[in-house]
C-alpha atoms as a PDB file:
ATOM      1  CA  UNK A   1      94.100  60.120 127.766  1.00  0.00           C
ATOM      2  CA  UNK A   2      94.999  60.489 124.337  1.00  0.00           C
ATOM      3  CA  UNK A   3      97.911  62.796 123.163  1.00  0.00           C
ATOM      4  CA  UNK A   4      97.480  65.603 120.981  1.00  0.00           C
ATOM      5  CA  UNK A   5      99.787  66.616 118.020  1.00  0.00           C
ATOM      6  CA  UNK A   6     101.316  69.605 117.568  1.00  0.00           C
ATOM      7  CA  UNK A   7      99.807  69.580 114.239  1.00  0.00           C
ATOM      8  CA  UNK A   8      96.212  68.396 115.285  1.00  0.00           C
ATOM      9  CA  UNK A   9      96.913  71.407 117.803  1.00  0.00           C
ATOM     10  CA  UNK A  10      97.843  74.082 115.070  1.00  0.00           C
ATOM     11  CA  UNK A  11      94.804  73.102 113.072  1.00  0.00           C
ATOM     12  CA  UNK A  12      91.968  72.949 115.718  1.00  0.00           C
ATOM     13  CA  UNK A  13      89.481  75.799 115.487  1.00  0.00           C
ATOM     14  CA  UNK A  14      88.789  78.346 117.815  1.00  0.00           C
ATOM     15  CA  UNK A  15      85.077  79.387 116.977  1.00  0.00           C
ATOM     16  CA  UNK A  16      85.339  83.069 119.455  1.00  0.00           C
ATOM     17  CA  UNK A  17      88.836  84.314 118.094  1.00  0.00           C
ATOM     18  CA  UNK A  18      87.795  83.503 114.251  1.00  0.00           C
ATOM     19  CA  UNK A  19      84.408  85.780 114.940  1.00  0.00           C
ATOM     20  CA  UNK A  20      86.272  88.541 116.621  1.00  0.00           C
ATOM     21  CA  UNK A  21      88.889  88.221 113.885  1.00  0.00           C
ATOM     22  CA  UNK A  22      85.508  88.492 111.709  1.00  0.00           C
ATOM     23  CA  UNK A  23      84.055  91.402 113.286  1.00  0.00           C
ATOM     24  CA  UNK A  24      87.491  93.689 113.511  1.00  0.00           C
ATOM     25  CA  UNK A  25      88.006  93.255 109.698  1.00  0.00           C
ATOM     26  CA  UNK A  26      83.792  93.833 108.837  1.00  0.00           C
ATOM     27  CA  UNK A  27      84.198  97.213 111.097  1.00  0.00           C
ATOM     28  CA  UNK A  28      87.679  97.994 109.423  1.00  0.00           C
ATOM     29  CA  UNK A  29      86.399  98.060 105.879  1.00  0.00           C
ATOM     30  CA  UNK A  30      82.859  99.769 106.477  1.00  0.00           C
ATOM     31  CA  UNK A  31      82.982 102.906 105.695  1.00  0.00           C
ATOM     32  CA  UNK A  32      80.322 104.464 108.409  1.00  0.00           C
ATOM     33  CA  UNK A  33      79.317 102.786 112.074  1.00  0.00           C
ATOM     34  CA  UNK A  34      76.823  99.790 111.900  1.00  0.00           C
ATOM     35  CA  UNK A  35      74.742  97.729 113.914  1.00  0.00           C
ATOM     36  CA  UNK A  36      75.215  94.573 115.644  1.00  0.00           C
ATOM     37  CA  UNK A  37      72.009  93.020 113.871  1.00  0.00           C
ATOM     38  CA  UNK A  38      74.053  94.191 110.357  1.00  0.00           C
ATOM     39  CA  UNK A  39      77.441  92.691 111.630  1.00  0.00           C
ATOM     40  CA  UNK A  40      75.284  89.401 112.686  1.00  0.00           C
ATOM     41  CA  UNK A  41      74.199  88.911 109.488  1.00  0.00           C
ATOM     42  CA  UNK A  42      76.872  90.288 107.364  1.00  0.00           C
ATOM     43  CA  UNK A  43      78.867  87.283 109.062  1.00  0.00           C
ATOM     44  CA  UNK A  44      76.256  84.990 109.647  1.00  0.00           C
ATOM     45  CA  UNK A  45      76.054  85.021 113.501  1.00  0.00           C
ATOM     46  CA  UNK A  46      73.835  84.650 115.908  1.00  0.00           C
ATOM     47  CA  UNK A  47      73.612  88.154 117.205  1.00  0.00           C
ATOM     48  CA  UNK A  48      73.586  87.248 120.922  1.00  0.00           C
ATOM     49  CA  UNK A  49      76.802  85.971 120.114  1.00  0.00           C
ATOM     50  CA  UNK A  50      77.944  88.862 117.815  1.00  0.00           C
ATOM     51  CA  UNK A  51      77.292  91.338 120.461  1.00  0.00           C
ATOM     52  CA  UNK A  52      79.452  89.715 123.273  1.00  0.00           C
ATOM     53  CA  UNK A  53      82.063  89.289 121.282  1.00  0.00           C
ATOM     54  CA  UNK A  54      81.531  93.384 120.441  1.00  0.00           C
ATOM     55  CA  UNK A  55      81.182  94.587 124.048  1.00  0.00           C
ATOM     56  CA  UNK A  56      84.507  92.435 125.193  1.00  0.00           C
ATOM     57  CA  UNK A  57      86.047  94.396 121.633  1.00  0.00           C
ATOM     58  CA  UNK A  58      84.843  97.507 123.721  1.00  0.00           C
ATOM     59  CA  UNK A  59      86.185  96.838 126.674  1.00  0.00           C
ATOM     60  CA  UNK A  60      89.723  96.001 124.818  1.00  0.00           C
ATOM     61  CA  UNK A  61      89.501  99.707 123.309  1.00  0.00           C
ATOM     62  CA  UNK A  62      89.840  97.523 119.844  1.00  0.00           C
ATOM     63  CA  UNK A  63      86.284  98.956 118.533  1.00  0.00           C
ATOM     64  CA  UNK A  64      84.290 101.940 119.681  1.00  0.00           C
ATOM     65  CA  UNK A  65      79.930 101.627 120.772  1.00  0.00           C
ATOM     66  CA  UNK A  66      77.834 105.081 119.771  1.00  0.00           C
ATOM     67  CA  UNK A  67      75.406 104.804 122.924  1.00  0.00           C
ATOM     68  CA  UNK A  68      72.821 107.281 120.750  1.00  0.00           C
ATOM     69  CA  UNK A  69      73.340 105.214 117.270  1.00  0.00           C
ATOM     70  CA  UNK A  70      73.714 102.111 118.740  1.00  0.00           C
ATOM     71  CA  UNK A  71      76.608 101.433 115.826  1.00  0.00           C
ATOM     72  CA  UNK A  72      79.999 100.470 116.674  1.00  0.00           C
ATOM     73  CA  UNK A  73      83.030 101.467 114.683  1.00  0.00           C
ATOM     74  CA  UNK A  74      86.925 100.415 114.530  1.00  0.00           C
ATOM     75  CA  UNK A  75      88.690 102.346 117.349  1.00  0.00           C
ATOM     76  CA  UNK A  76      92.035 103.601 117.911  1.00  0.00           C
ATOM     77  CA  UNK A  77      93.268 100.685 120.212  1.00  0.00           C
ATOM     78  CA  UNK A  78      93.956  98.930 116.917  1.00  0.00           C
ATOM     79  CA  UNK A  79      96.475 101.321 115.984  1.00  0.00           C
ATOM     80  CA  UNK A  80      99.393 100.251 117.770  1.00  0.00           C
ATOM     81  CA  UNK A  81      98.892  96.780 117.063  1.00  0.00           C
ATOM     82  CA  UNK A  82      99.007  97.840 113.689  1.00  0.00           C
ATOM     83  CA  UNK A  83     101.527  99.921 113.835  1.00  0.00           C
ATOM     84  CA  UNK A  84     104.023  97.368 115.653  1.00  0.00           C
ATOM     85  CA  UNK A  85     103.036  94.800 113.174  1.00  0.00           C
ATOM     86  CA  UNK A  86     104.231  96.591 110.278  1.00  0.00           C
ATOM     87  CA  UNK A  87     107.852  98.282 112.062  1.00  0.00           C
ATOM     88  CA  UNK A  88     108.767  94.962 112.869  1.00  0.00           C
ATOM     89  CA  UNK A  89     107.926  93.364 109.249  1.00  0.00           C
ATOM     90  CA  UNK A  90     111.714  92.541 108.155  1.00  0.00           C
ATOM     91  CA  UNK A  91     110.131  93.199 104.615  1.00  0.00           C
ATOM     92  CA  UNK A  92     108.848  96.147 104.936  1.00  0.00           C
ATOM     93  CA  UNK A  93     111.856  97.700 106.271  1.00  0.00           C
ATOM     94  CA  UNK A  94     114.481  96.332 103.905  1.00  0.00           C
ATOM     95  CA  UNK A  95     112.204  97.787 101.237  1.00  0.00           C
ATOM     96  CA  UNK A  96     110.754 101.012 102.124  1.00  0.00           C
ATOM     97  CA  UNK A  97     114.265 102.858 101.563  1.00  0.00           C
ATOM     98  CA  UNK A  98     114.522 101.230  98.290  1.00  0.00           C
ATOM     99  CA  UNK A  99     111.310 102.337  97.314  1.00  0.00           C
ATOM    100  CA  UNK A 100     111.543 105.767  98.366  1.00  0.00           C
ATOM    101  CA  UNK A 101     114.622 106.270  95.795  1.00  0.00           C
ATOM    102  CA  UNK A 102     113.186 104.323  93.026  1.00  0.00           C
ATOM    103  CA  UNK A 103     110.013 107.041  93.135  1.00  0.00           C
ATOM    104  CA  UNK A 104     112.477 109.904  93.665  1.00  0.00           C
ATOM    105  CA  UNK A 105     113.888 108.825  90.834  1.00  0.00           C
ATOM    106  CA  UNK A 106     111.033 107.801  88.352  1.00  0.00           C
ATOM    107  CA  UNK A 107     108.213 110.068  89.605  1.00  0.00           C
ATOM    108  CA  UNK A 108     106.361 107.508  90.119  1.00  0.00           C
ATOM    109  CA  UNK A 109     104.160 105.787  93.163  1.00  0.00           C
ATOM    110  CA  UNK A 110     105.959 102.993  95.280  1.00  0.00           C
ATOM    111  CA  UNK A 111     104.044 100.027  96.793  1.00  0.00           C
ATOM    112  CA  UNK A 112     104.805  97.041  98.549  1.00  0.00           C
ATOM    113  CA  UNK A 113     101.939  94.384  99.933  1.00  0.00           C
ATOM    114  CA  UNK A 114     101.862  90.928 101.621  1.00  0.00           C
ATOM    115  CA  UNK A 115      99.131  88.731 101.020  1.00  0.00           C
ATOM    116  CA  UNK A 116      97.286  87.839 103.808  1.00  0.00           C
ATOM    117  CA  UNK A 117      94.320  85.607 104.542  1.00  0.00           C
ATOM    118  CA  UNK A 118      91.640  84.984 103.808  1.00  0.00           C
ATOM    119  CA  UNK A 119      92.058  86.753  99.685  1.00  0.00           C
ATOM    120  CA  UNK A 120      93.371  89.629 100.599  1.00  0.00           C
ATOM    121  CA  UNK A 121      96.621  91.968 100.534  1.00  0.00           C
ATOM    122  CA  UNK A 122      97.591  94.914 102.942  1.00  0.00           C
ATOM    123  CA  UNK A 123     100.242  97.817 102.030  1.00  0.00           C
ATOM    124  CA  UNK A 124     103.285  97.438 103.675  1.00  0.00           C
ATOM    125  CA  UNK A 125     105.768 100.108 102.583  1.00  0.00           C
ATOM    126  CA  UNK A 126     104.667 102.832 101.270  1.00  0.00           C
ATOM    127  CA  UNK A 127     106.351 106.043  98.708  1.00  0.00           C
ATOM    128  CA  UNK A 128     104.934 108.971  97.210  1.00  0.00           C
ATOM    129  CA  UNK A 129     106.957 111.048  94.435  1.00  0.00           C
ATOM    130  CA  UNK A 130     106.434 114.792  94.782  1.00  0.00           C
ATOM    131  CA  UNK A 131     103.971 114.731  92.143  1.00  0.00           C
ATOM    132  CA  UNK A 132     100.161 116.435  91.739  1.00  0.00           C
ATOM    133  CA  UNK A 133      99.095 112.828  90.909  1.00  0.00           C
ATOM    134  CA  UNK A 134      99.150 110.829  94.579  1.00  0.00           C
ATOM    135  CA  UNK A 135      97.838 107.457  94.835  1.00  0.00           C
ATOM    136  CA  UNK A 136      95.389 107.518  97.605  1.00  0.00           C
ATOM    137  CA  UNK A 137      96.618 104.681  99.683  1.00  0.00           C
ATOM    138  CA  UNK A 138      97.902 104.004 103.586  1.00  0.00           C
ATOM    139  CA  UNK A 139     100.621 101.508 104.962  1.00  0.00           C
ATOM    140  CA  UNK A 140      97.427  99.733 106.312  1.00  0.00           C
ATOM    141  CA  UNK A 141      95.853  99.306 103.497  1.00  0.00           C
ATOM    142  CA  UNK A 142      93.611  96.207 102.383  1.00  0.00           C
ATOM    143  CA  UNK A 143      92.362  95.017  98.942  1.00  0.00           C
ATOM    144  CA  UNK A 144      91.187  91.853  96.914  1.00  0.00           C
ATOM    145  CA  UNK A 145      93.991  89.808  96.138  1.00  0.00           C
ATOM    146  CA  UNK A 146      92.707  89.741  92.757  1.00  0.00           C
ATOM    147  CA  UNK A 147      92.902  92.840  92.064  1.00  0.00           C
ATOM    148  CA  UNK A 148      94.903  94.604  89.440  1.00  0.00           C
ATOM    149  CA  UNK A 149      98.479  93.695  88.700  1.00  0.00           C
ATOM    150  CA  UNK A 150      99.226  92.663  92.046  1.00  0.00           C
ATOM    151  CA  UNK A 151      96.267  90.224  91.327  1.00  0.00           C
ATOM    152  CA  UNK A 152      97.381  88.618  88.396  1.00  0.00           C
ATOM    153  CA  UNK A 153     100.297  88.267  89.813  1.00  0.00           C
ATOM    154  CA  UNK A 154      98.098  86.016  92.566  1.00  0.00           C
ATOM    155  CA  UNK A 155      96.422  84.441  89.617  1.00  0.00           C
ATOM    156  CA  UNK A 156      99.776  83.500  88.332  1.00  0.00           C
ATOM    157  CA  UNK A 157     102.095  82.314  90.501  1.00  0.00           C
ATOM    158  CA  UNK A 158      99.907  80.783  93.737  1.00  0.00           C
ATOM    159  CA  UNK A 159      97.596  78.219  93.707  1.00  0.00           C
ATOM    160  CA  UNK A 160      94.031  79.465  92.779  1.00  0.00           C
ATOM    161  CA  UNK A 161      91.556  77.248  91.994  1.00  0.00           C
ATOM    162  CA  UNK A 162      89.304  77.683  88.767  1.00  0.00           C
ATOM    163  CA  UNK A 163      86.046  78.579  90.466  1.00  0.00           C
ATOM    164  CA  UNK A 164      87.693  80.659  93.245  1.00  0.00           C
ATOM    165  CA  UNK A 165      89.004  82.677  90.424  1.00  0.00           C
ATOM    166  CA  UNK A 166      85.748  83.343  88.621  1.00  0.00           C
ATOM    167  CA  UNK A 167      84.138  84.114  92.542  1.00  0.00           C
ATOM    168  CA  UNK A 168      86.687  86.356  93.128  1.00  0.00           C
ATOM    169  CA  UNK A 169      86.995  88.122  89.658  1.00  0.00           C
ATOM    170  CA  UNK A 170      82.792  88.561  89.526  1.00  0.00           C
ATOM    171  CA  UNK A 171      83.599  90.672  93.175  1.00  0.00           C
ATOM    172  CA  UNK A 172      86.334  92.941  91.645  1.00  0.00           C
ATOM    173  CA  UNK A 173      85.420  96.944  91.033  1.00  0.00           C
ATOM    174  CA  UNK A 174      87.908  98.307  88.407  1.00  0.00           C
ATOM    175  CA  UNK A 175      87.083 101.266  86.731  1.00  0.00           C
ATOM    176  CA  UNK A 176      87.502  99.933  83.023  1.00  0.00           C
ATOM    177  CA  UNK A 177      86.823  96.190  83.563  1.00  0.00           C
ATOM    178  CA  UNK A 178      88.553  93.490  82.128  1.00  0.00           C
ATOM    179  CA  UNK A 179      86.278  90.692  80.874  1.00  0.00           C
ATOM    180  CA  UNK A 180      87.032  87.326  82.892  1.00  0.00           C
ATOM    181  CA  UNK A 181      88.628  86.249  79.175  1.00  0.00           C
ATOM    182  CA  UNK A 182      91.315  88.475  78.644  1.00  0.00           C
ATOM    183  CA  UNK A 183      91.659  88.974  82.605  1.00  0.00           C
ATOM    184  CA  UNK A 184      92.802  84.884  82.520  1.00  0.00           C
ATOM    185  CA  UNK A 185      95.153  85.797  79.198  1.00  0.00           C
ATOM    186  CA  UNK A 186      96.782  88.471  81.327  1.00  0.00           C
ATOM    187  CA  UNK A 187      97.260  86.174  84.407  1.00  0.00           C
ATOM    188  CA  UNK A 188      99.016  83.221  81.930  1.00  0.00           C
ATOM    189  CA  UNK A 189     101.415  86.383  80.053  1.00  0.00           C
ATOM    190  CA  UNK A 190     102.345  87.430  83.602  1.00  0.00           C
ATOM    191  CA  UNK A 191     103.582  84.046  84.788  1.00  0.00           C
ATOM    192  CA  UNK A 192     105.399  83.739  81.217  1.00  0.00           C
ATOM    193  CA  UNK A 193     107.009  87.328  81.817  1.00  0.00           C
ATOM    194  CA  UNK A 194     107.534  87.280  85.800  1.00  0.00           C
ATOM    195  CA  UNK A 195     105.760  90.768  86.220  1.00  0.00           C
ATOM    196  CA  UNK A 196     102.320  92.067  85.879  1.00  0.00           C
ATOM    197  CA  UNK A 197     100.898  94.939  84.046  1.00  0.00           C
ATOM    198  CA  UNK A 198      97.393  96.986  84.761  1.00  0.00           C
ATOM    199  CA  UNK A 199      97.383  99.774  82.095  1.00  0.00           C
ATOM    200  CA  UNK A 200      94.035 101.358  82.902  1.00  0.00           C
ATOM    201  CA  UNK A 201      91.587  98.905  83.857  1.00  0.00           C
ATOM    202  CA  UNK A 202      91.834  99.359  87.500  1.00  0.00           C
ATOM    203  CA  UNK A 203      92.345 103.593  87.612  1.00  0.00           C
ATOM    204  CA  UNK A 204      91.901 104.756  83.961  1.00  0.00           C
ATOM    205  CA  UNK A 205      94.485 106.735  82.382  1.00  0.00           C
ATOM    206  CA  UNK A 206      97.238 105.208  84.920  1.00  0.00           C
ATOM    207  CA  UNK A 207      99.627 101.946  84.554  1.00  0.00           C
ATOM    208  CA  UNK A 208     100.165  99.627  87.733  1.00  0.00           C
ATOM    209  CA  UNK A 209     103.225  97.458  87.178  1.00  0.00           C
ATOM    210  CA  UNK A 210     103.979  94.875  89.456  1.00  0.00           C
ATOM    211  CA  UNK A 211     106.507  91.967  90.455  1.00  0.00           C
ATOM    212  CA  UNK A 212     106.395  89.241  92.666  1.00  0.00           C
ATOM    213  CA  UNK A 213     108.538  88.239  96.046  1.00  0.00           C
ATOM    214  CA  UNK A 214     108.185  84.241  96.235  1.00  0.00           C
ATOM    215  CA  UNK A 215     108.243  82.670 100.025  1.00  0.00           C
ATOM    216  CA  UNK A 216     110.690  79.423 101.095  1.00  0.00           C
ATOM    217  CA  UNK A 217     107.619  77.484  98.968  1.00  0.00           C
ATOM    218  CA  UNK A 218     107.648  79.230  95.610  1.00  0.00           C
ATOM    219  CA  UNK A 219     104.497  80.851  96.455  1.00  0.00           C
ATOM    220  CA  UNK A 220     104.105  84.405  95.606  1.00  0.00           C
ATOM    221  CA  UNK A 221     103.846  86.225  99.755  1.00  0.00           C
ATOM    222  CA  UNK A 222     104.738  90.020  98.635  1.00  0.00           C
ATOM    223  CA  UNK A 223     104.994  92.241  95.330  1.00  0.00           C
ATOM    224  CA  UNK A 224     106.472  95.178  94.892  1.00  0.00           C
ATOM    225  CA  UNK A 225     104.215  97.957  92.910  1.00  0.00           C
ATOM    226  CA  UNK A 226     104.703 100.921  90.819  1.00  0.00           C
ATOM    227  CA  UNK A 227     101.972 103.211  89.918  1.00  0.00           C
ATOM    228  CA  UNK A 228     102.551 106.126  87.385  1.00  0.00           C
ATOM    229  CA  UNK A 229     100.363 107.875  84.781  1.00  0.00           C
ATOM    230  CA  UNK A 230     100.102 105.893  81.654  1.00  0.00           C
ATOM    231  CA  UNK A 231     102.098 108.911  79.719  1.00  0.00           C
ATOM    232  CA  UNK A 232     104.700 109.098  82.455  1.00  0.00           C
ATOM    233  CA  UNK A 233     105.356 105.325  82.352  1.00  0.00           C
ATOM    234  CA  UNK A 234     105.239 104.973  78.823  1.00  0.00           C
ATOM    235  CA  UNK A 235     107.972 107.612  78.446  1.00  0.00           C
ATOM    236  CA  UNK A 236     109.986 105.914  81.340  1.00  0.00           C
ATOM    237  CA  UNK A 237     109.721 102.434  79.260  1.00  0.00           C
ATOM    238  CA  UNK A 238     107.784  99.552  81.078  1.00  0.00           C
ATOM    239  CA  UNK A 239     111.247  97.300  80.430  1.00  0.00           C
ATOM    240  CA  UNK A 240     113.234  99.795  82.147  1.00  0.00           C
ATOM    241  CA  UNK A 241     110.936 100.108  85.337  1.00  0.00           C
ATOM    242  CA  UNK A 242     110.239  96.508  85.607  1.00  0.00           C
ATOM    243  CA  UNK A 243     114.412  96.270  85.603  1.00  0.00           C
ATOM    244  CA  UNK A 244     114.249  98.630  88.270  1.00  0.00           C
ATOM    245  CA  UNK A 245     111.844  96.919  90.518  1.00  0.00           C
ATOM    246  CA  UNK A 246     113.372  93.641  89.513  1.00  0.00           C
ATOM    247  CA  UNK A 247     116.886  94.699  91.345  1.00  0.00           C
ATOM    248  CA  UNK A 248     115.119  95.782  94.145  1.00  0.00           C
ATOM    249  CA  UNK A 249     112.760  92.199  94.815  1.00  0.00           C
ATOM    250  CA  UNK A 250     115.953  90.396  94.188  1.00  0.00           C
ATOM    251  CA  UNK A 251     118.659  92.482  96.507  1.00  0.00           C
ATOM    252  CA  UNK A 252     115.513  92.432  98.841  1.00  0.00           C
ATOM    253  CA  UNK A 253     114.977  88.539  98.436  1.00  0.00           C
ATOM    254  CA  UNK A 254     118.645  87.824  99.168  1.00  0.00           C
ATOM    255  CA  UNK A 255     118.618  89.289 101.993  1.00  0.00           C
ATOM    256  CA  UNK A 256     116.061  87.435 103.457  1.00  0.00           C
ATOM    257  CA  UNK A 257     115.645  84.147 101.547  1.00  0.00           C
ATOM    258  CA  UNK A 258     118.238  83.759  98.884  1.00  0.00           C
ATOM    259  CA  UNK A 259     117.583  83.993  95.354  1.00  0.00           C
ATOM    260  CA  UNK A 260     114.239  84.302  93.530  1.00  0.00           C
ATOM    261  CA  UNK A 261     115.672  83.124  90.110  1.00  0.00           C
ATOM    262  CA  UNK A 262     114.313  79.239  90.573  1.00  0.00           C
ATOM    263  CA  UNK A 263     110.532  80.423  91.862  1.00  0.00           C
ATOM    264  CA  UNK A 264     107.935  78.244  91.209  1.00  0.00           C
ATOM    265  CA  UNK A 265     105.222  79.053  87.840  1.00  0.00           C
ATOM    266  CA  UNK A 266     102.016  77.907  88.029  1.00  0.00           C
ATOM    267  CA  UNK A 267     101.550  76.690  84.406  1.00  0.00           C
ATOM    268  CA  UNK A 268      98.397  78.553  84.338  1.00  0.00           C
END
């Protein structure tokens, strides 16, 4: 018989765990119960298939059937996977701490995401300054990669092809948007700065600054965030946050990686 790799093993697929995989993040982002005929085709499955794969879900406690609706929804056995995954995230902990101060002592919101597959990033760490202005956001969270500063910060520093850029900006809601022009201009000034700036194009009236953690392979894996009203910010100084959030990625980085000083640029 004919020996396997490790590496032919790591890449081989395994059709059932990629459609469950499929079917926990469709029911995690809708925002009411659906159907397994909507699920099918939402994911392009055969919804024989689709709905043993949701009944075994069921049975795990991982998603939760309406026997009068018919619709299933994400269920609360998720929760301490979730949970675990994110207390035991080296980043997260080294950072949340360090954001907490840094919006104690700006006013402003603290973020911190990880990219994750396929496009997408999840929140982390989490802060909140006592503030009427909250950003409504949960460690848990998931958006577009793409989107806002965090994004170009994507744009910038990984490697994004051409085309998967225009697919993913055309998907992007912001609530003053960009057009793709100026949205690539932005993306090549943040990889010339290091740091990414959103000044109202995502949440009007509100600035989302960002800067990027880079992985063993230059590749941007994490970014810290800072949201603020566009007023607050401005009288804060952009330079003097981004220094702020700078200190932090880098004390952060040493920690776990060594320095960020030699991280790769896309050229872009």
């Amino acid at each position: 018989m004919d020996s396997v790799s490790d590496k032919d093993v790591r890449k081989r697929q395994v059709p059932a765990v990629t459609r469950a995989i499929g079917i926990l993040r469709q029911l995690g982002k809708a925002n009411e119960p659906i159907g397994v005929n909507q699920i099918a085709r939402d994911l392009e499955l055969v919804p024989s298939t689709c709905l043993h794969i949701l009944r075994v879900l069921v049975d795990e406690g991982l998603v939760a059937f309406d026997p009068v609706s018919k619709r299933y929804s994400i269920d609360v056995g998720i929760l301490p996977i979730a949970r675990s995954a994110i207390q035991k995230n080296d980043f997260a902990k080294l950072v949340e701490q360090r954001l907490t101060d840094l919006s104690l002592k700006l006013g402003v919101t603290g973020v911190a995401t990880q990219l994750t597959e396929p496009g997408h990033m999840v929140v982390v760490a989490l802060s909140q300054a006592p503030l009427p202005f909250r950003l409504q956001v949960d460690l848990g969270s998931r958006f577009p990669a793409l989107i806002s500063a965090t994004g170009r910060l994507h744009g910038a520093f990984n490697t994004v092809t051409e085309a998967a850029l225009k697919r993913g900006f055309a998907k992007l809601k912001w609530e003053h948007p960009p057009t793709y022009e100026d949205w690539k201009a932005e993306i090549h000034e943040t990889a010339e700065k290091g740091y990414a700036v959103d000044r109202g194009a995502y949440i009007g009236g509100v600035t989302v600054l960002a800067v990027p953690f880079f992985g063993h392979d230059g590749d941007m894996t994490h970014s810290l965030v800072v949201v603020g009203i566009s007023e607050k910010v401005d009288s804060i100084g952009i330079d003097k946050v981004v220094g702020e959030m700078l200190a932090i990625r880098d004390e952060v980085a040493a920690l776990l990686i060594g320095p960020q000083a030699d991280a790769k640029r896309s050229g872009k």
